[in-house]
C-alpha atoms as a PDB file:
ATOM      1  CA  UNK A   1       0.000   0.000   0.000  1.00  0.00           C
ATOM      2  CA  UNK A   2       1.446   3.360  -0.630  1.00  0.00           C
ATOM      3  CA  UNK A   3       1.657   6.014   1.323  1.00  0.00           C
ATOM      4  CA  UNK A   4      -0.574   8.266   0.111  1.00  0.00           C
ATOM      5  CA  UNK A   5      -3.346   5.994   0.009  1.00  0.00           C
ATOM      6  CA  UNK A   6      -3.023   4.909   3.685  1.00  0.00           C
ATOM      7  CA  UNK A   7      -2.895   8.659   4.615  1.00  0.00           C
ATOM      8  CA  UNK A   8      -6.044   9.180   3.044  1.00  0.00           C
ATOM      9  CA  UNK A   9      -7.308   6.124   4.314  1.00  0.00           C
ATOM     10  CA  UNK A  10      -6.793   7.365   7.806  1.00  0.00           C
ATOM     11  CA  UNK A  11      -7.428  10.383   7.424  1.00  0.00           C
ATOM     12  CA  UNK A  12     -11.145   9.720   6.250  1.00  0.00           C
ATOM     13  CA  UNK A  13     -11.698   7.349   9.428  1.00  0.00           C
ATOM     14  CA  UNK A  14     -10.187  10.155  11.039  1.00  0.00           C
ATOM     15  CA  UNK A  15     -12.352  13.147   9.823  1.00  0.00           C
ATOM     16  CA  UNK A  16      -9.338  15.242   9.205  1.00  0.00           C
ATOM     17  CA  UNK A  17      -8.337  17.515   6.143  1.00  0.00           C
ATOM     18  CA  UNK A  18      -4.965  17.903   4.402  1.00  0.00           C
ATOM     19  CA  UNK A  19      -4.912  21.639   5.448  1.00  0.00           C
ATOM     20  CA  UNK A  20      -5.540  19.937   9.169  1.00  0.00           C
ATOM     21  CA  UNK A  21      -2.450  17.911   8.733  1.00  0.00           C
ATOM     22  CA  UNK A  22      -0.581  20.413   7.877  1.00  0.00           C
ATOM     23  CA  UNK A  23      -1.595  23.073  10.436  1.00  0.00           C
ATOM     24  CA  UNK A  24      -0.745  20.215  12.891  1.00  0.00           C
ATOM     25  CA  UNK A  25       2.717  19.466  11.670  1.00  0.00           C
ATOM     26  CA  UNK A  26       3.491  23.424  12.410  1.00  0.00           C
ATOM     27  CA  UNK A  27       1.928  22.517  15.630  1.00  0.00           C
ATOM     28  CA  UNK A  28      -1.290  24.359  15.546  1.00  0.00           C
ATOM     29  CA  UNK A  29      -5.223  23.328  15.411  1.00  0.00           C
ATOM     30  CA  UNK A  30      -7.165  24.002  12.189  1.00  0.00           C
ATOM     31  CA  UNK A  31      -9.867  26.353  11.982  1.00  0.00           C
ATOM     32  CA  UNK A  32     -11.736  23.140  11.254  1.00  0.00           C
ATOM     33  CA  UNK A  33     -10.529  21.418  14.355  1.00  0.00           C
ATOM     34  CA  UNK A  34     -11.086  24.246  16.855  1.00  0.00           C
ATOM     35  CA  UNK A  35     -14.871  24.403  15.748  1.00  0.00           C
ATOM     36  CA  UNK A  36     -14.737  20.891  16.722  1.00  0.00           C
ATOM     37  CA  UNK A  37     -13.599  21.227  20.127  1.00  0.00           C
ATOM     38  CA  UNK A  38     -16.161  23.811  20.380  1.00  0.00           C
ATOM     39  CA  UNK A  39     -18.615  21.524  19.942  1.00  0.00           C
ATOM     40  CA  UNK A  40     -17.053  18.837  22.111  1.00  0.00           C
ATOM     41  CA  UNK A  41     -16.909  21.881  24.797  1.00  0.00           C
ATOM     42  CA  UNK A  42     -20.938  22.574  24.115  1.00  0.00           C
ATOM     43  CA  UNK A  43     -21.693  18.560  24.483  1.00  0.00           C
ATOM     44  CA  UNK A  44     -19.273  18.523  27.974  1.00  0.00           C
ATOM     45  CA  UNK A  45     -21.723  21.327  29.586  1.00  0.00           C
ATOM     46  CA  UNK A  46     -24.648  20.526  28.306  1.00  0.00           C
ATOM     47  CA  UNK A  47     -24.005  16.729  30.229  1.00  0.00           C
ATOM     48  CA  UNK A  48     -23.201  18.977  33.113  1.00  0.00           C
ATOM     49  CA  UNK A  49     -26.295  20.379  33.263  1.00  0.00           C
ATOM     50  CA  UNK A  50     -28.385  17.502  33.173  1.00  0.00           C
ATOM     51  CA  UNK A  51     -25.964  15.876  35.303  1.00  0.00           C
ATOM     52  CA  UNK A  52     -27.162  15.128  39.001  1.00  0.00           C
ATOM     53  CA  UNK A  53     -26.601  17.989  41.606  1.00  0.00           C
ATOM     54  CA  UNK A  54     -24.521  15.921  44.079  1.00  0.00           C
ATOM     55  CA  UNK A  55     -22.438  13.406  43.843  1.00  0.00           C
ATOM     56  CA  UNK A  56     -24.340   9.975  43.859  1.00  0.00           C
ATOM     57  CA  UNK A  57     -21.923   7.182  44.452  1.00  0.00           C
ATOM     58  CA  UNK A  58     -20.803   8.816  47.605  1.00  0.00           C
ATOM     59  CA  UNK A  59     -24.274   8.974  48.648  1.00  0.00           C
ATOM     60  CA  UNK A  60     -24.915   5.275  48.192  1.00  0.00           C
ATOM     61  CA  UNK A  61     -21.729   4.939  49.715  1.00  0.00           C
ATOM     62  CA  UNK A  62     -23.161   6.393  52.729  1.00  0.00           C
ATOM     63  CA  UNK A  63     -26.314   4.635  52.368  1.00  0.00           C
ATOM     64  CA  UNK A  64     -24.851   0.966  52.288  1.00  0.00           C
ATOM     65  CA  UNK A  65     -22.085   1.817  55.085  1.00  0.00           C
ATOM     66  CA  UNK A  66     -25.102   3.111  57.441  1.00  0.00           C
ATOM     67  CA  UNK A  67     -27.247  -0.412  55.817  1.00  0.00           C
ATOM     68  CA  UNK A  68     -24.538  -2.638  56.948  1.00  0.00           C
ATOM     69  CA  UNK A  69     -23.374  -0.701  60.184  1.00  0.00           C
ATOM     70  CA  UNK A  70     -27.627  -1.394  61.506  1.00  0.00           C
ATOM     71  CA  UNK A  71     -27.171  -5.065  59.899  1.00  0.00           C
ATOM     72  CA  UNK A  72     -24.190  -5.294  62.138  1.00  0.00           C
ATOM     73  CA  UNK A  73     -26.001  -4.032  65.211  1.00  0.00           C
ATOM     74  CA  UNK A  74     -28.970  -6.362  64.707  1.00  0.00           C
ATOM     75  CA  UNK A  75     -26.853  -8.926  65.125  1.00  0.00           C
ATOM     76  CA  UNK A  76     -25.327  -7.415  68.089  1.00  0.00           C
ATOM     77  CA  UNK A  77     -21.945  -7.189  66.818  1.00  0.00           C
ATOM     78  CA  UNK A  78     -21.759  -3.796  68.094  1.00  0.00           C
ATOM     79  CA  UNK A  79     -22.359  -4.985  71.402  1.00  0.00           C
ATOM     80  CA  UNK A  80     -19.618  -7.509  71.551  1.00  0.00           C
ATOM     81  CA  UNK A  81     -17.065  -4.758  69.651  1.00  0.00           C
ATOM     82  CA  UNK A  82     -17.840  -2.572  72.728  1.00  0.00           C
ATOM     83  CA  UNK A  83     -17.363  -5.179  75.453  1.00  0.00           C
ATOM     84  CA  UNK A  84     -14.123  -6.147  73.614  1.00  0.00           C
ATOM     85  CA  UNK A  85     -12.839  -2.615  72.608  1.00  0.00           C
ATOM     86  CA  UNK A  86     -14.264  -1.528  76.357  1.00  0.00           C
ATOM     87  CA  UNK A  87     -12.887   2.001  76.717  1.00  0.00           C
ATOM     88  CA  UNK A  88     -11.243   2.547  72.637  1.00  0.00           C
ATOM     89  CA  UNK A  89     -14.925   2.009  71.172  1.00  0.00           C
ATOM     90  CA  UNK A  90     -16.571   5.338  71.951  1.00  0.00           C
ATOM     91  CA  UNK A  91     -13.291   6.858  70.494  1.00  0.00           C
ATOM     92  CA  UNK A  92     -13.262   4.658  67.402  1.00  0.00           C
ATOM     93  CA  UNK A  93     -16.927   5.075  66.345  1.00  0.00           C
ATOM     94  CA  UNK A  94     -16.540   8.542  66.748  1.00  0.00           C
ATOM     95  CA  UNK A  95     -13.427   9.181  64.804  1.00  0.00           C
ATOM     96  CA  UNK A  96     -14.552   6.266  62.208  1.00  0.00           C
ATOM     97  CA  UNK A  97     -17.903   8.336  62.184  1.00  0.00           C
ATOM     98  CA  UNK A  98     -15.933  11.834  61.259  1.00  0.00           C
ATOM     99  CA  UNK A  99     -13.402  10.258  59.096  1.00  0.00           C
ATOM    100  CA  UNK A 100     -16.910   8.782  56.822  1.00  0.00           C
ATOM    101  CA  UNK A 101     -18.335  12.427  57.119  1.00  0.00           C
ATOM    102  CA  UNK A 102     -15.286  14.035  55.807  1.00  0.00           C
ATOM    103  CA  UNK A 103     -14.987  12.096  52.894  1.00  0.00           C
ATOM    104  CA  UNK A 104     -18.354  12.360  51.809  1.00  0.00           C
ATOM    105  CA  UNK A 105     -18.184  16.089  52.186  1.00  0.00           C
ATOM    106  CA  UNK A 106     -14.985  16.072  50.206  1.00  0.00           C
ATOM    107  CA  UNK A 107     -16.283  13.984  47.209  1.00  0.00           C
ATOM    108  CA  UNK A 108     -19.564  16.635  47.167  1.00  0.00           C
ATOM    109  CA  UNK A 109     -16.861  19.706  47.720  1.00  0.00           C
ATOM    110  CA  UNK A 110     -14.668  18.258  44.690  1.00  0.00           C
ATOM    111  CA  UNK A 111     -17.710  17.215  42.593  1.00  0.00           C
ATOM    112  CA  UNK A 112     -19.294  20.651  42.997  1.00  0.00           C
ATOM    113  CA  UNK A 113     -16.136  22.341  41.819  1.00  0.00           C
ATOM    114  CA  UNK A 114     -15.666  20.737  39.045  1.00  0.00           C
ATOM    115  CA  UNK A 115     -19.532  21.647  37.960  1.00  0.00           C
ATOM    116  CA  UNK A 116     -18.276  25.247  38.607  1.00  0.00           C
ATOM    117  CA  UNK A 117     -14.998  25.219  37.173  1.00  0.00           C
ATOM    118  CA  UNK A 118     -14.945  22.806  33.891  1.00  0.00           C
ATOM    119  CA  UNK A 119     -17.142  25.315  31.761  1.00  0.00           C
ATOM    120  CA  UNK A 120     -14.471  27.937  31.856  1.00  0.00           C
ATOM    121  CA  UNK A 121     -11.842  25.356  31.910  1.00  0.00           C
ATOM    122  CA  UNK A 122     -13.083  24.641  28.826  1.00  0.00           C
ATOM    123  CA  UNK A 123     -13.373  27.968  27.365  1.00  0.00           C
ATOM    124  CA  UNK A 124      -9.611  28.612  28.091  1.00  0.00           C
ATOM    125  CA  UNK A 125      -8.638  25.290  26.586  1.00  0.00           C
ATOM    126  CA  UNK A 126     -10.988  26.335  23.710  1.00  0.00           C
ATOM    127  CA  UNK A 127      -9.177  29.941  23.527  1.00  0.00           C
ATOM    128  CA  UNK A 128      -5.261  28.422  23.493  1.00  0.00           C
ATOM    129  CA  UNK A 129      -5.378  24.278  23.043  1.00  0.00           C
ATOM    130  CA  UNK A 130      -2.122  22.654  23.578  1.00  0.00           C
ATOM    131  CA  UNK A 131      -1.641  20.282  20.583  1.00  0.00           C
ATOM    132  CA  UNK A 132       0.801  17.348  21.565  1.00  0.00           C
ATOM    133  CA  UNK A 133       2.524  14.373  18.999  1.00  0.00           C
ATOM    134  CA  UNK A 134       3.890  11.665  19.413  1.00  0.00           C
ATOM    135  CA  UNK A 135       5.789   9.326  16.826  1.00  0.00           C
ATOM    136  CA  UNK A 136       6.664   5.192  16.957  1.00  0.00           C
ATOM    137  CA  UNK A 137       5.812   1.568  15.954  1.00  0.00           C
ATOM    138  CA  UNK A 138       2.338   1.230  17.039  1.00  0.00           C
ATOM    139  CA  UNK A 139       0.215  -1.568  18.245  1.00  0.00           C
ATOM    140  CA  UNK A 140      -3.464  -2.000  18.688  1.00  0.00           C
ATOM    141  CA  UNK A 141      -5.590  -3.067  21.333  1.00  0.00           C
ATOM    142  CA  UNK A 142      -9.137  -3.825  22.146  1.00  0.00           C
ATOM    143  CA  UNK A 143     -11.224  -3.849  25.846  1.00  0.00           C
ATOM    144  CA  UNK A 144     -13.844  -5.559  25.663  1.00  0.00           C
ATOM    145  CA  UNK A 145     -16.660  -4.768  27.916  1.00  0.00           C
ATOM    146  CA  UNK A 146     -20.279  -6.503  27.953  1.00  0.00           C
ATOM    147  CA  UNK A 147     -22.027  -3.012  26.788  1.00  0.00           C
ATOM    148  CA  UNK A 148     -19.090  -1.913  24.495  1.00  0.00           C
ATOM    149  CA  UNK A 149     -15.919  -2.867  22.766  1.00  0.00           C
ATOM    150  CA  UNK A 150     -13.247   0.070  22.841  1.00  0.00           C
ATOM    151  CA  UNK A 151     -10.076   0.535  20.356  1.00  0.00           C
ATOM    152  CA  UNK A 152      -6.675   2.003  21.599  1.00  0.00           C
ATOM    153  CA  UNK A 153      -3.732   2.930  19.714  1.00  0.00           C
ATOM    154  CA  UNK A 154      -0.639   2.652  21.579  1.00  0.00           C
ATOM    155  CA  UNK A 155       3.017   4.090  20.891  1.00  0.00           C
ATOM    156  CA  UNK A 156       5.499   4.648  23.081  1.00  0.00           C
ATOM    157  CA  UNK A 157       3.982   5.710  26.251  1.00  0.00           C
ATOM    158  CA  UNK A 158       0.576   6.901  25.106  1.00  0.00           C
ATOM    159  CA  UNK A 159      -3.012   4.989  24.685  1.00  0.00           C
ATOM    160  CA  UNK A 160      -4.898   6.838  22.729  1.00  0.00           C
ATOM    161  CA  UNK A 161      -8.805   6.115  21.946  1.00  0.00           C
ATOM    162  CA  UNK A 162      -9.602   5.260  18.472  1.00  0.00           C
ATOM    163  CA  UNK A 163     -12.982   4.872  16.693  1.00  0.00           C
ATOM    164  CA  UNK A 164     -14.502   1.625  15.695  1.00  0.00           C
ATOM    165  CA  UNK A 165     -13.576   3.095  11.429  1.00  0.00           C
ATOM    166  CA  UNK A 166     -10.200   4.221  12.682  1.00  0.00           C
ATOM    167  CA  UNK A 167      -9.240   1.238  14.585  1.00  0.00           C
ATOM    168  CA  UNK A 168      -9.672  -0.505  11.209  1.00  0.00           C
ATOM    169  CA  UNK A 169      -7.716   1.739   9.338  1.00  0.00           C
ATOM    170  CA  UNK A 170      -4.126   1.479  11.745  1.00  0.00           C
ATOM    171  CA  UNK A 171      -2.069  -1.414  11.083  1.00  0.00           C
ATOM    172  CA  UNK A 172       0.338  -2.414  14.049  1.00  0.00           C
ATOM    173  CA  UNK A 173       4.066  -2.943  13.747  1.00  0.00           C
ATOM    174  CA  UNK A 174       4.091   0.424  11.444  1.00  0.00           C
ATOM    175  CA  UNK A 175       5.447   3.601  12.585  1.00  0.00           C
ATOM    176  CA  UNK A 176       2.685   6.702  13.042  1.00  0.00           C
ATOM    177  CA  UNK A 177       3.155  10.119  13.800  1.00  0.00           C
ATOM    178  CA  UNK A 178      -0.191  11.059  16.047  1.00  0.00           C
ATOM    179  CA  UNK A 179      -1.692  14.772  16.764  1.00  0.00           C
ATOM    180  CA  UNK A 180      -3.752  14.757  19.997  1.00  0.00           C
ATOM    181  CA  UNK A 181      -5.189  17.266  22.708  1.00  0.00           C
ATOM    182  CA  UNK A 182      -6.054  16.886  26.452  1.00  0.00           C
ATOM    183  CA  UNK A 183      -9.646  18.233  26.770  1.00  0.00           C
ATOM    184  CA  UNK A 184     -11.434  18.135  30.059  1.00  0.00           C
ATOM    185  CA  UNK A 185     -10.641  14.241  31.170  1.00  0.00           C
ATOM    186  CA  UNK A 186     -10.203  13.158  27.618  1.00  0.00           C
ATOM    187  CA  UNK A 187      -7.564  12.559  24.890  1.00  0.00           C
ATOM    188  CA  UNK A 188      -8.613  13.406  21.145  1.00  0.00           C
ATOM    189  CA  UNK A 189      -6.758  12.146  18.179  1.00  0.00           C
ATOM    190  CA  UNK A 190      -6.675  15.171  15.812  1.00  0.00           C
ATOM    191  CA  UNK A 191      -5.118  13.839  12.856  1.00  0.00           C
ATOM    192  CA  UNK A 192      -2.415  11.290  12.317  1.00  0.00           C
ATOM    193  CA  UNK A 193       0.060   9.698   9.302  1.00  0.00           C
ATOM    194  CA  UNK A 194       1.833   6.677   8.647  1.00  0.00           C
ATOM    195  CA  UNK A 195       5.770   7.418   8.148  1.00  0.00           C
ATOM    196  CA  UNK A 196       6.552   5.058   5.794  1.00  0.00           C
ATOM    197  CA  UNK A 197      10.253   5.470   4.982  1.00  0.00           C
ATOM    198  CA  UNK A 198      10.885   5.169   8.925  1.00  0.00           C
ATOM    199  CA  UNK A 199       9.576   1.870   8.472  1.00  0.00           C
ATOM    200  CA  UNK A 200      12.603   0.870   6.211  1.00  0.00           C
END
């Protein structure tokens, strides 16, 4: 296969443009590419709206803790932890008690800042995105989940997500040069080409 045909192989699973390519290679987003990550940034707040106001797994947390700590009572557990503790179990329950309080109040604290925050987090990544590459022999590989399958691409150090088209379109053992940003918790392949002659 040549090059030029696997280029524009990958860059069609990709969604990229030449011009994106080459804006890349000078180490800058496309025009094309920022009006992407405006609508990635649009999608991210919009989930964040609709998203629950507190953090829910540390409330059921919580829940089942306080579910198995009566369980535990019923049984009168507690009551034989007490006589065998004797003068440390006042002290422990209490502290044990504070230490569960704090970090549920910490998870809500964090979760509630990063409501607040990740909007104009995003807008700043928006305004000046750092675009990163990295270059090497690549290999694929798959997690398999029951609900979903997902695709890496991995070279040197970095696993980056691929697409279901683009994880069809990379061929392992050959050397890539890849364009990607950080944005909010995620990595997103920007454009990418196969360097053939390093392959020699």
């Amino acid at each position: 296969m040549s090059t030029q045909r696997h280029n524009r192989s990958i860059a069609q699973a990709m969604e990229f443009t030449p011009n994106d390519l080459v804006q890349n290679r000078r180490g800058e987003l496309s025009p094309l590419q920022m009006q992407k990550l405006a609508v990635l940034r649009d999608l991210f707040v919009s989930d964040l709206q609709h998203a629950a106001p507190l953090h829910i797994p540390s409330i059921i947390r919580l829940i089942i803790i306080g579910v198995l700590a009566g369980f535990l009572h019923w049984l009168g557990l507690s009551d034989r932890l007490q006589q065998w503790l004797d003068a440390w179990f006042r002290p422990l329950l209490l502290g044990g008690s504070l230490v569960l309080l704090g970090w549920f109040l910490w998870d809500q604290f964090r979760y509630l800042a990063v409501r607040s925050l990740l909007p104009d987090m995003l807008d700043d990544m928006i305004q000046a995105p750092a675009l990163y590459s990295v270059t090497g022999e690549a290999s694929l590989e798959v997690e398999e989940v029951p609900s979903e399958t997902s695709y890496w691409l991995a070279i040197g150090d970095q696993h980056l997500p691929l697409t279901t088209s683009a994880a069809g379109v990379f061929q392992a053992g050959r050397t890539y040069r890849v364009y990607y940003v950080h944005f909010a918790d995620a990595t997103i392949l920007m454009s990418a080409e196969w360097l053939k002659n390093a392959d020699r």
